[in-house]
C-alpha atoms as a PDB file:
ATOM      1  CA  UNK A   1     -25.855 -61.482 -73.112  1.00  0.00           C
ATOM      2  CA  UNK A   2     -22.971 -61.035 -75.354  1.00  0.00           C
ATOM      3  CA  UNK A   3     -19.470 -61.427 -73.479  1.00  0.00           C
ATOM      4  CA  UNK A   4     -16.021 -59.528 -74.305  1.00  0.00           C
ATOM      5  CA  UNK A   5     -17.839 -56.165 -75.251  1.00  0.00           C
ATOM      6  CA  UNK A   6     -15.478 -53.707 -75.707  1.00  0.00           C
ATOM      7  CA  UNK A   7     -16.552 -50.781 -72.943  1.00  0.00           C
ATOM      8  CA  UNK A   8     -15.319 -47.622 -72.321  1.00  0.00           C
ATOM      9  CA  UNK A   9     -16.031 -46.240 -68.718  1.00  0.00           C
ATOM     10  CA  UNK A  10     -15.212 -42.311 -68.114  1.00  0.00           C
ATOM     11  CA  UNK A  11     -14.315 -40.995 -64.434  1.00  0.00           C
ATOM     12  CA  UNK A  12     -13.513 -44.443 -63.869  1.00  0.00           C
ATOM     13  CA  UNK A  13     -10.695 -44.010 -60.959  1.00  0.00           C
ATOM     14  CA  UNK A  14     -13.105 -44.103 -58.216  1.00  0.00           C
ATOM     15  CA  UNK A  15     -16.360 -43.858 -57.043  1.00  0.00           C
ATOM     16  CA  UNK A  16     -19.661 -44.853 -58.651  1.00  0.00           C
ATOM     17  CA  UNK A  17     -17.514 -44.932 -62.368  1.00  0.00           C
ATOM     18  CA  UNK A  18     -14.564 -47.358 -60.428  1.00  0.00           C
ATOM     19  CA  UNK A  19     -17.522 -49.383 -59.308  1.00  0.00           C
ATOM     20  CA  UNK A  20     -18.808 -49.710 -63.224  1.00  0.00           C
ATOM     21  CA  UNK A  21     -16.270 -50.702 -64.835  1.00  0.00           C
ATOM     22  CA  UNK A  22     -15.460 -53.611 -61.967  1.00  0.00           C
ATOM     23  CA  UNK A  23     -19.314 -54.943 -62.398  1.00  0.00           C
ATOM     24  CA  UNK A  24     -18.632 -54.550 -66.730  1.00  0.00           C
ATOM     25  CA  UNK A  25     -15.435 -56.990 -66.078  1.00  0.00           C
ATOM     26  CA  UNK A  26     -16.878 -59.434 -63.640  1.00  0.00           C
ATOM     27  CA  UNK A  27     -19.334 -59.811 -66.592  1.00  0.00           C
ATOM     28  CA  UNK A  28     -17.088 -60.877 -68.785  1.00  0.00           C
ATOM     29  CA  UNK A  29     -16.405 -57.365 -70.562  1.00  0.00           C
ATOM     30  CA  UNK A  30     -12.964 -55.656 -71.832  1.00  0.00           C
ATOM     31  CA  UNK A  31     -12.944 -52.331 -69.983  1.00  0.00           C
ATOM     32  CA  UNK A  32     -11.094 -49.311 -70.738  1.00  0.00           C
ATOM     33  CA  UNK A  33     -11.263 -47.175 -67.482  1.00  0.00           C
ATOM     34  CA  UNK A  34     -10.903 -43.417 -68.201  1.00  0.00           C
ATOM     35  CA  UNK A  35      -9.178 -40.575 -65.782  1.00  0.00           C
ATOM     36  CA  UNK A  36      -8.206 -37.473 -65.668  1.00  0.00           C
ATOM     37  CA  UNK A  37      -5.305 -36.933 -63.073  1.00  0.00           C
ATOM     38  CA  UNK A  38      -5.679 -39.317 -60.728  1.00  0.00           C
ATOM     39  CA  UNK A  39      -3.785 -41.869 -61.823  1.00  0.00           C
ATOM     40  CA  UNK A  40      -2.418 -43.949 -58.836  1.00  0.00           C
ATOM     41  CA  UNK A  41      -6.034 -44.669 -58.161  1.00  0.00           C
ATOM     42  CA  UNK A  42      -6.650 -45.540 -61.849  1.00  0.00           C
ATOM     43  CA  UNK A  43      -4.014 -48.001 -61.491  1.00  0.00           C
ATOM     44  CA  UNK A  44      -5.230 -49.222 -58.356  1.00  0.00           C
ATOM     45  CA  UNK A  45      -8.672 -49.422 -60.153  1.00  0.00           C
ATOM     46  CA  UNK A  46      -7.257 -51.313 -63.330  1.00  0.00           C
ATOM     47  CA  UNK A  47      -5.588 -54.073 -60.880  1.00  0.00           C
ATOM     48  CA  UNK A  48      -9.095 -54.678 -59.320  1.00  0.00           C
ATOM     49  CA  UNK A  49     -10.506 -55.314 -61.913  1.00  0.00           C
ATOM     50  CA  UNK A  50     -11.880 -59.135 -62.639  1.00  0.00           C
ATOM     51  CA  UNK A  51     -10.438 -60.894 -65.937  1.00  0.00           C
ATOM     52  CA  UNK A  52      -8.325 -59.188 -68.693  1.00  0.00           C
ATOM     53  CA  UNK A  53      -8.076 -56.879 -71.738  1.00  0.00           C
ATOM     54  CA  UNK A  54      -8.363 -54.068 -69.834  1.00  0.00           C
ATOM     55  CA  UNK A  55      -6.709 -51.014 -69.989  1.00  0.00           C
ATOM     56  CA  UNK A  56      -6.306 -47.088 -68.368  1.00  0.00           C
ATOM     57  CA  UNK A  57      -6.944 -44.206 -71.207  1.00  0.00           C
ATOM     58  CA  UNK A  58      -6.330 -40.499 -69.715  1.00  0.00           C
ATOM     59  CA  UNK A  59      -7.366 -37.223 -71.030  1.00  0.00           C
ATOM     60  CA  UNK A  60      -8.985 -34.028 -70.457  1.00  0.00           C
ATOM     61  CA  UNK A  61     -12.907 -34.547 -71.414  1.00  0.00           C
ATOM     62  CA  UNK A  62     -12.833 -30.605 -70.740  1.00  0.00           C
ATOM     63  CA  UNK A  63     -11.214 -29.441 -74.443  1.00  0.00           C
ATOM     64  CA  UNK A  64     -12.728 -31.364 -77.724  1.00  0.00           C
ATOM     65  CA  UNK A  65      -9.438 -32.412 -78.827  1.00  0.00           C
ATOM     66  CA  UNK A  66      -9.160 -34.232 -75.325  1.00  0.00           C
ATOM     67  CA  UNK A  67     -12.247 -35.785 -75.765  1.00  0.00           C
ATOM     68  CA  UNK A  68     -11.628 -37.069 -78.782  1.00  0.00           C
ATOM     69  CA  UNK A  69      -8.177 -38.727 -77.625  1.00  0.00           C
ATOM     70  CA  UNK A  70      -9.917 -40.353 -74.890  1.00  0.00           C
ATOM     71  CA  UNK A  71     -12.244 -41.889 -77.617  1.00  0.00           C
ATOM     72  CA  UNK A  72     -10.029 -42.432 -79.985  1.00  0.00           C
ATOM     73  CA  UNK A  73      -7.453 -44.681 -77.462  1.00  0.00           C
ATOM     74  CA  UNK A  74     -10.012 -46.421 -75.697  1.00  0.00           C
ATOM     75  CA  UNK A  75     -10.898 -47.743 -79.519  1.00  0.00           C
ATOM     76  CA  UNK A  76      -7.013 -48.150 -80.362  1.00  0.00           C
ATOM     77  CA  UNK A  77      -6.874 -50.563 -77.299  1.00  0.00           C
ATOM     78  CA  UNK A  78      -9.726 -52.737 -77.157  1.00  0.00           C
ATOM     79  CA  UNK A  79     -10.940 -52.480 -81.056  1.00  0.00           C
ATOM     80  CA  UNK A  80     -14.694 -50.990 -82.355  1.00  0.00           C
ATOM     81  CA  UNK A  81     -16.356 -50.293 -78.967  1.00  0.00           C
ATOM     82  CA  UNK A  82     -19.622 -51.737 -77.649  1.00  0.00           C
ATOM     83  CA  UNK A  83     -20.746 -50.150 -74.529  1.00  0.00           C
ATOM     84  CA  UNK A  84     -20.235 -46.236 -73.755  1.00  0.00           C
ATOM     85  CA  UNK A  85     -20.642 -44.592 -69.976  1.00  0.00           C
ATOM     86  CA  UNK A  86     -20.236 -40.922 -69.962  1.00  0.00           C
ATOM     87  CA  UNK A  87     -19.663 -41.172 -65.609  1.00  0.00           C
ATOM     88  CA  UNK A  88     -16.875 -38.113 -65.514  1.00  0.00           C
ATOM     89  CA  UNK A  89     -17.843 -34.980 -64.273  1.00  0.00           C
ATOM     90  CA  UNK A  90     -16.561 -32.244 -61.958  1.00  0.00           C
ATOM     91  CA  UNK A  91     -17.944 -29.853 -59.819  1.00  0.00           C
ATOM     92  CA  UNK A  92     -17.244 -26.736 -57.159  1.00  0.00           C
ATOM     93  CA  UNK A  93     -19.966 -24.859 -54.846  1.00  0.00           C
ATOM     94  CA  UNK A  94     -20.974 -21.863 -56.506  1.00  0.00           C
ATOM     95  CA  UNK A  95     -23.570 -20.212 -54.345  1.00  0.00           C
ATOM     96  CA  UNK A  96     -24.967 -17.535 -55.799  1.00  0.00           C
ATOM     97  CA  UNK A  97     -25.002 -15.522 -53.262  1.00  0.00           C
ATOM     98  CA  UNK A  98     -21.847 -15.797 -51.729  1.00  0.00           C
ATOM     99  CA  UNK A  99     -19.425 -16.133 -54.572  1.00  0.00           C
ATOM    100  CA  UNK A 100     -17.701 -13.419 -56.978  1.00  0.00           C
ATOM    101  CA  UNK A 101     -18.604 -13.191 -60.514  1.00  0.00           C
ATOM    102  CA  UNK A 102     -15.571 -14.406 -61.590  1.00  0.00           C
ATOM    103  CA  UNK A 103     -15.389 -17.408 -59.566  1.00  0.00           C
ATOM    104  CA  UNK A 104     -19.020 -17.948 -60.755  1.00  0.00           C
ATOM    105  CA  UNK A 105     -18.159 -17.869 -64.478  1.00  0.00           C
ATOM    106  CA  UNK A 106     -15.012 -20.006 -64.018  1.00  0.00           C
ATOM    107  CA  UNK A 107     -17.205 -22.581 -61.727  1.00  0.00           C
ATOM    108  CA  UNK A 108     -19.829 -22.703 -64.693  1.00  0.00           C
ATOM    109  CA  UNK A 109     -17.068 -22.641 -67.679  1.00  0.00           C
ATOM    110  CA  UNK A 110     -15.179 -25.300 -66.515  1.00  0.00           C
ATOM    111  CA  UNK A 111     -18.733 -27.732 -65.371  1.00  0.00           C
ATOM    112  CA  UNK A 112     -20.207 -27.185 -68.734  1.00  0.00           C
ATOM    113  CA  UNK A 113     -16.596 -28.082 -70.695  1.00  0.00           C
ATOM    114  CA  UNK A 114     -16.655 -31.420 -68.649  1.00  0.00           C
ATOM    115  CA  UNK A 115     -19.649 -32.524 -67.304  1.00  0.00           C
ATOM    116  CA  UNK A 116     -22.222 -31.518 -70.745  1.00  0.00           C
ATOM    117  CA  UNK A 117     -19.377 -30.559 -73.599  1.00  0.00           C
ATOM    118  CA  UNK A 118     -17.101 -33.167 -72.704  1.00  0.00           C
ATOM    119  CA  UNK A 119     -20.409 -36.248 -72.532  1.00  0.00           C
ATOM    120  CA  UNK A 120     -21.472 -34.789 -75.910  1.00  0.00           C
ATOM    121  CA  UNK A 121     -18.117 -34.646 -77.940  1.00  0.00           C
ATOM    122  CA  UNK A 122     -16.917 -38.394 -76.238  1.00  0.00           C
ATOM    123  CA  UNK A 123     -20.615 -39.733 -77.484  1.00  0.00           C
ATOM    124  CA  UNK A 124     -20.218 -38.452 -81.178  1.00  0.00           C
ATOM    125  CA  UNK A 125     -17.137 -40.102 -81.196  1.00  0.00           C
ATOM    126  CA  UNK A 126     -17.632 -43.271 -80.022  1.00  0.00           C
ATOM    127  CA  UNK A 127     -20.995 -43.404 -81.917  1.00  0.00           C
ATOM    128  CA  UNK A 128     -19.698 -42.570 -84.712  1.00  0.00           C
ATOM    129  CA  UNK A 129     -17.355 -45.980 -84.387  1.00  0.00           C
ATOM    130  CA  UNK A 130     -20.695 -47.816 -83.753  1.00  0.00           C
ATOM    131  CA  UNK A 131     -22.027 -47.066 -86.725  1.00  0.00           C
ATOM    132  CA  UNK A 132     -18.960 -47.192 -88.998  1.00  0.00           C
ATOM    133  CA  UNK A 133     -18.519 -50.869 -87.713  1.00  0.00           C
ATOM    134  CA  UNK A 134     -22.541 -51.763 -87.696  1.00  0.00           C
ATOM    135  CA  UNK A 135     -22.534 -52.009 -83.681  1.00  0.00           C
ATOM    136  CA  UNK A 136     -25.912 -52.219 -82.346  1.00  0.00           C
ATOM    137  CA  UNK A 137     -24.016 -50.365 -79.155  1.00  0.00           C
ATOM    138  CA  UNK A 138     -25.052 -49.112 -75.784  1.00  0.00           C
ATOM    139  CA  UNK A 139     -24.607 -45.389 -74.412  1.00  0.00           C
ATOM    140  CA  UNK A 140     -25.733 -45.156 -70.889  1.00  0.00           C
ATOM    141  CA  UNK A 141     -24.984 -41.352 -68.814  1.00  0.00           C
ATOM    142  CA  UNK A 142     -24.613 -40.817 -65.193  1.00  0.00           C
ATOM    143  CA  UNK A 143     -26.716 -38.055 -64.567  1.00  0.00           C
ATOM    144  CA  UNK A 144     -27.909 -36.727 -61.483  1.00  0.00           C
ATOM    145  CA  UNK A 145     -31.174 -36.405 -58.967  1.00  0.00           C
ATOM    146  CA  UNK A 146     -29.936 -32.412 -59.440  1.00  0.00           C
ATOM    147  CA  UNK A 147     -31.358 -32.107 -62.567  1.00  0.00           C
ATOM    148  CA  UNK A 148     -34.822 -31.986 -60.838  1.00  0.00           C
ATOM    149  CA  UNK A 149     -34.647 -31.004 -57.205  1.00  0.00           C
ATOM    150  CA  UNK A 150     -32.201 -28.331 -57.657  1.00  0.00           C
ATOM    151  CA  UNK A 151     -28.872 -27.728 -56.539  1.00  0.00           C
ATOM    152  CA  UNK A 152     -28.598 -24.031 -54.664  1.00  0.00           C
ATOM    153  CA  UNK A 153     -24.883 -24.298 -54.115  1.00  0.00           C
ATOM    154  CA  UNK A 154     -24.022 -26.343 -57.078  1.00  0.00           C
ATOM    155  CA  UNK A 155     -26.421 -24.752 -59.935  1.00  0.00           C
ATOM    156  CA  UNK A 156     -24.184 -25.097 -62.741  1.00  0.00           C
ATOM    157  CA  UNK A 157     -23.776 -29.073 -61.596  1.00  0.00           C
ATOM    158  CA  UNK A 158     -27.450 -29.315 -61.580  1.00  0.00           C
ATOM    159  CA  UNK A 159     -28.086 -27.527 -64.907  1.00  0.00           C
ATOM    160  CA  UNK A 160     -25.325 -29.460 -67.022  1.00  0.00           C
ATOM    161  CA  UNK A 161     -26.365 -32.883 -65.264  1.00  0.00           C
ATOM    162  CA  UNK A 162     -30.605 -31.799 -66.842  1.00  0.00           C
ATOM    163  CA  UNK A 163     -28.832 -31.044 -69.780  1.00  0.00           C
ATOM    164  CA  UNK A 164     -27.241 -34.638 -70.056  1.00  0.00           C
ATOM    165  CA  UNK A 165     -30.742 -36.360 -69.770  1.00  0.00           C
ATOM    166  CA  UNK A 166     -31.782 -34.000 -72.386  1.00  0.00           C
ATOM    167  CA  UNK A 167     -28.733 -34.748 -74.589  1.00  0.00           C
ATOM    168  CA  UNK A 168     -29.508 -38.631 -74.244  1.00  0.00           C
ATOM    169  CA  UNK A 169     -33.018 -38.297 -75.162  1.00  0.00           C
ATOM    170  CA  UNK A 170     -31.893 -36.329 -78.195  1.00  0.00           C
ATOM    171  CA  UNK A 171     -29.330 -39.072 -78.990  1.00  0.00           C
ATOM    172  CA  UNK A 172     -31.945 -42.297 -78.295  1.00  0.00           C
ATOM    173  CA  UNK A 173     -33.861 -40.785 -81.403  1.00  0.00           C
ATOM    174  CA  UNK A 174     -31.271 -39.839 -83.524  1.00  0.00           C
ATOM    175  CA  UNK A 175     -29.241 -43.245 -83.046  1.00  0.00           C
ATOM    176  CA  UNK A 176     -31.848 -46.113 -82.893  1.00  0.00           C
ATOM    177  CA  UNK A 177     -32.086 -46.600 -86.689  1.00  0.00           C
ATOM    178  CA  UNK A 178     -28.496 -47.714 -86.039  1.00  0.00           C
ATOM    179  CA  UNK A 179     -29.630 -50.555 -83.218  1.00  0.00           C
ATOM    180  CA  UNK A 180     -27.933 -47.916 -81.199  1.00  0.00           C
ATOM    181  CA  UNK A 181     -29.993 -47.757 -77.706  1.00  0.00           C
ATOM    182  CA  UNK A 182     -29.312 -44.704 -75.604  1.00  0.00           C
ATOM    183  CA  UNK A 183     -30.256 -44.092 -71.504  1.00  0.00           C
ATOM    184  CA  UNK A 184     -29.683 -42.034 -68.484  1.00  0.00           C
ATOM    185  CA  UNK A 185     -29.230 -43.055 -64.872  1.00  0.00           C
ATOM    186  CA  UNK A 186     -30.129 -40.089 -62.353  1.00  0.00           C
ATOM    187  CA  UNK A 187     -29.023 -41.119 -58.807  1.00  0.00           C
ATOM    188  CA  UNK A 188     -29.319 -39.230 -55.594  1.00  0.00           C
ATOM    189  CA  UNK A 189     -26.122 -38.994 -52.907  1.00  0.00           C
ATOM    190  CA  UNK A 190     -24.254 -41.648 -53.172  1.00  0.00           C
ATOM    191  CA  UNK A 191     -21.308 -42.980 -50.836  1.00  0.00           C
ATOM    192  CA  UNK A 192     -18.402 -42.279 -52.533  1.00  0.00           C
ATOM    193  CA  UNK A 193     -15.078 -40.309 -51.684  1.00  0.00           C
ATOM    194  CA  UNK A 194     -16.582 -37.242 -53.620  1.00  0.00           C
ATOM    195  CA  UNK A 195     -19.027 -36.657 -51.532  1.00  0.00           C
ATOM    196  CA  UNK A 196     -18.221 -38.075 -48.075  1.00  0.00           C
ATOM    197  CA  UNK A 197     -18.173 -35.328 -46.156  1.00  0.00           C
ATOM    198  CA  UNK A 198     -21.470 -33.817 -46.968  1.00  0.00           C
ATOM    199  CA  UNK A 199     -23.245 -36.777 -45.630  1.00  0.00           C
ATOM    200  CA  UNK A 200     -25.062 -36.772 -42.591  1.00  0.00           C
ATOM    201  CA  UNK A 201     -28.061 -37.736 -40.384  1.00  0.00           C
ATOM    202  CA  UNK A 202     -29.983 -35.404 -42.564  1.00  0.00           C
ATOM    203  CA  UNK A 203     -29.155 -36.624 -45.747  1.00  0.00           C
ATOM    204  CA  UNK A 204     -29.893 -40.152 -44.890  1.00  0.00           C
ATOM    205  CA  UNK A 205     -32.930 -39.371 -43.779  1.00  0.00           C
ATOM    206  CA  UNK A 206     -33.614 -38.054 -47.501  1.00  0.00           C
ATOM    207  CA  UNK A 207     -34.913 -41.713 -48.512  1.00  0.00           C
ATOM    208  CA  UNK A 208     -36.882 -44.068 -46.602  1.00  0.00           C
ATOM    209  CA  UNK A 209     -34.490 -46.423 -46.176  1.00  0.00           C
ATOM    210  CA  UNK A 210     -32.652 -44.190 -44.121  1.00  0.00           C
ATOM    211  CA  UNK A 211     -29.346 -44.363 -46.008  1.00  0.00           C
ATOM    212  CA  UNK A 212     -27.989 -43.341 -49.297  1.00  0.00           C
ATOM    213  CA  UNK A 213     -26.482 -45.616 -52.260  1.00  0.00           C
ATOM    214  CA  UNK A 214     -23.824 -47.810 -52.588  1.00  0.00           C
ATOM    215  CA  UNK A 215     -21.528 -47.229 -56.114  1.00  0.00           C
ATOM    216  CA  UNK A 216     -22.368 -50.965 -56.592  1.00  0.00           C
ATOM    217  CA  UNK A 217     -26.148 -50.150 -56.634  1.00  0.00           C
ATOM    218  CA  UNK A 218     -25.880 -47.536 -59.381  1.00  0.00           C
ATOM    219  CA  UNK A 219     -23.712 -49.729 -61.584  1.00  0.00           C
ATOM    220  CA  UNK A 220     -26.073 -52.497 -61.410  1.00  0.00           C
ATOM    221  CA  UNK A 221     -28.298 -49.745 -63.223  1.00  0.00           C
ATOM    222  CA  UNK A 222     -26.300 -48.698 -65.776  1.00  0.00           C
ATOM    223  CA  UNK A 223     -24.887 -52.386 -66.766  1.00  0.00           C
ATOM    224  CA  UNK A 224     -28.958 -53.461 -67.257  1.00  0.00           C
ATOM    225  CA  UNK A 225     -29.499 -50.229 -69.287  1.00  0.00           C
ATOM    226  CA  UNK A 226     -26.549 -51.537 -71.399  1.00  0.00           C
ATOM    227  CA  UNK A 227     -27.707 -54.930 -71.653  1.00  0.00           C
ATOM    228  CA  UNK A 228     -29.484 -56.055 -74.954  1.00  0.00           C
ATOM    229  CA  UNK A 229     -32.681 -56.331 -72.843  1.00  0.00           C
ATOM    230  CA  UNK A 230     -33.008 -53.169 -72.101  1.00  0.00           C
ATOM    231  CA  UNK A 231     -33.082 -51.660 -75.800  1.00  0.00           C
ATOM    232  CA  UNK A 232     -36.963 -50.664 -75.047  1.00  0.00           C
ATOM    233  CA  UNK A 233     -35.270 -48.429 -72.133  1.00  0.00           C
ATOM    234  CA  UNK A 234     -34.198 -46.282 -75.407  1.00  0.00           C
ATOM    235  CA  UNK A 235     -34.683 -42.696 -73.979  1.00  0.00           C
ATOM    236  CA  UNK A 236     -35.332 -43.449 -70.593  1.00  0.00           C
ATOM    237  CA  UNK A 237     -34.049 -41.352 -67.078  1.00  0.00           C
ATOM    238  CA  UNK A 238     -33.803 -44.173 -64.697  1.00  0.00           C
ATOM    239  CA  UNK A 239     -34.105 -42.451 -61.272  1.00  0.00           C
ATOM    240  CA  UNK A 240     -31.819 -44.514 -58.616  1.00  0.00           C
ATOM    241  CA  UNK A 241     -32.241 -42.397 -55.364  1.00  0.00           C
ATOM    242  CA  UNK A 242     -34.203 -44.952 -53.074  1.00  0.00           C
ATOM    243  CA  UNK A 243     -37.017 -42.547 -53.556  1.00  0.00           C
ATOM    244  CA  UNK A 244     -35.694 -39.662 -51.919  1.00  0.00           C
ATOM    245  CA  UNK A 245     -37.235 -37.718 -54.766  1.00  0.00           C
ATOM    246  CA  UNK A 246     -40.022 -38.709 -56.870  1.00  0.00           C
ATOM    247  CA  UNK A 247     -41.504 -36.916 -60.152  1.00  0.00           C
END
């Protein structure tokens, strides 16, 4: 595999996106790590990280100008970029039934900016630099197990997150006759500080194994998809949820 790829890693303070960006560097990769406010932890992220080259890019992947920054800086640090992972998202509980309209409309306009808007416009940029420098690249999308087993309380989360698999299928096709290779990862819970306190017995008990993931575990997905062996992946949804839910 080649070494010193130039990767840019969004929502990459913490979590399952922190964890992505530390498996792209102990590979041998230049990582740009990408926030939105949190910046101690970005910084506290950056240090972690295995080798150098690496830098922090912030921005708000909710506006397209934002978007576009992000791209643009993570390409003014590290050069023509090799790897993409659109892992940034938000999200709010927006039950249906219990919340006002307004709060439902801001809950959806503000998931859609970031989580579907804010993958799409980042992607067009960066493969647009792919292409203008011949880069037989990698764009790999966190997705989510909510795009198929629903997400009552969250249904904008769910709907945006089917709408990113749908947006990398789209993008597999219309980038391959660049060598540009395109994939989704779709996990289940996983144990990270987002989500800490809605996991219990029950949830655990979702999956066989009686547990859910570890960030490490859904990074070692994503770097495979954006390995040069997985090219054939082109398209795919790779469901990481330790078969707690199976299509």
């Amino acid at each position: 595999m080649k070494r010193n790829r130039a990767v840019l890693v969004t929502g990459a303070s913490r979590g399952i996106g922190r964890a992505v960006a530390t498996a792209f560097a102990a590979g041998g990769d230049r990582v740009a790590l990408h926030y939105g406010t949190r910046r101690e932890a970005a910084e506290e992220a950056l240090n972690s990280l295995p080798g150098t080259g690496h830098c922090l890019v912030q921005g708000d992947l909710g506006t397209p100008e934002g978007a576009a920054a992000v791209a643009a800086s993570a390409i003014d640090a590290l050069g023509p970029l090799d790897v993409l992972v659109n892992n940034a998202g938000t999200n709010t509980a927006h039950p249906p039934a219990d919340t006002s309209f307004g709060d439902w409309h801001g809950a959806w306009r503000r998931i859609v900016d970031v989580n579907l808007l804010g993958t799409a416009h980042v992607s067009y940029c960066v493969a647009r630099n792919m292409i203008d420098n011949g880069t037989a690249g990698r764009i790999v999308n966190v997705g989510s197990r909510g795009a198929f087993k629903g997400e009552p309380d969250h249904p904008a989360y769910g709907a945006t997150k089917a709408a990113v698999h749908a947006l990398g299928q789209s993008l597999a096709v219309a980038l391959a006759p660049y060598g540009i290779a395109v994939a989704s990862v779709a996990p289940g819970f996983v144990d990270t500080e987002r989500v800490t306190d809605r996991i219990d017995d029950a949830v655990r008990r979702q999956s066989p194994f009686g547990r859910v993931a570890t960030p490490e575990e859904i990074a070692a997905a994503v770097t495979y998809l954006a390995s040069p062996e997985a090219v054939w992946s082109s398209g795919a949804v790779l469901d990481v949820n330790g078969a707690s839910y199976l299509r």
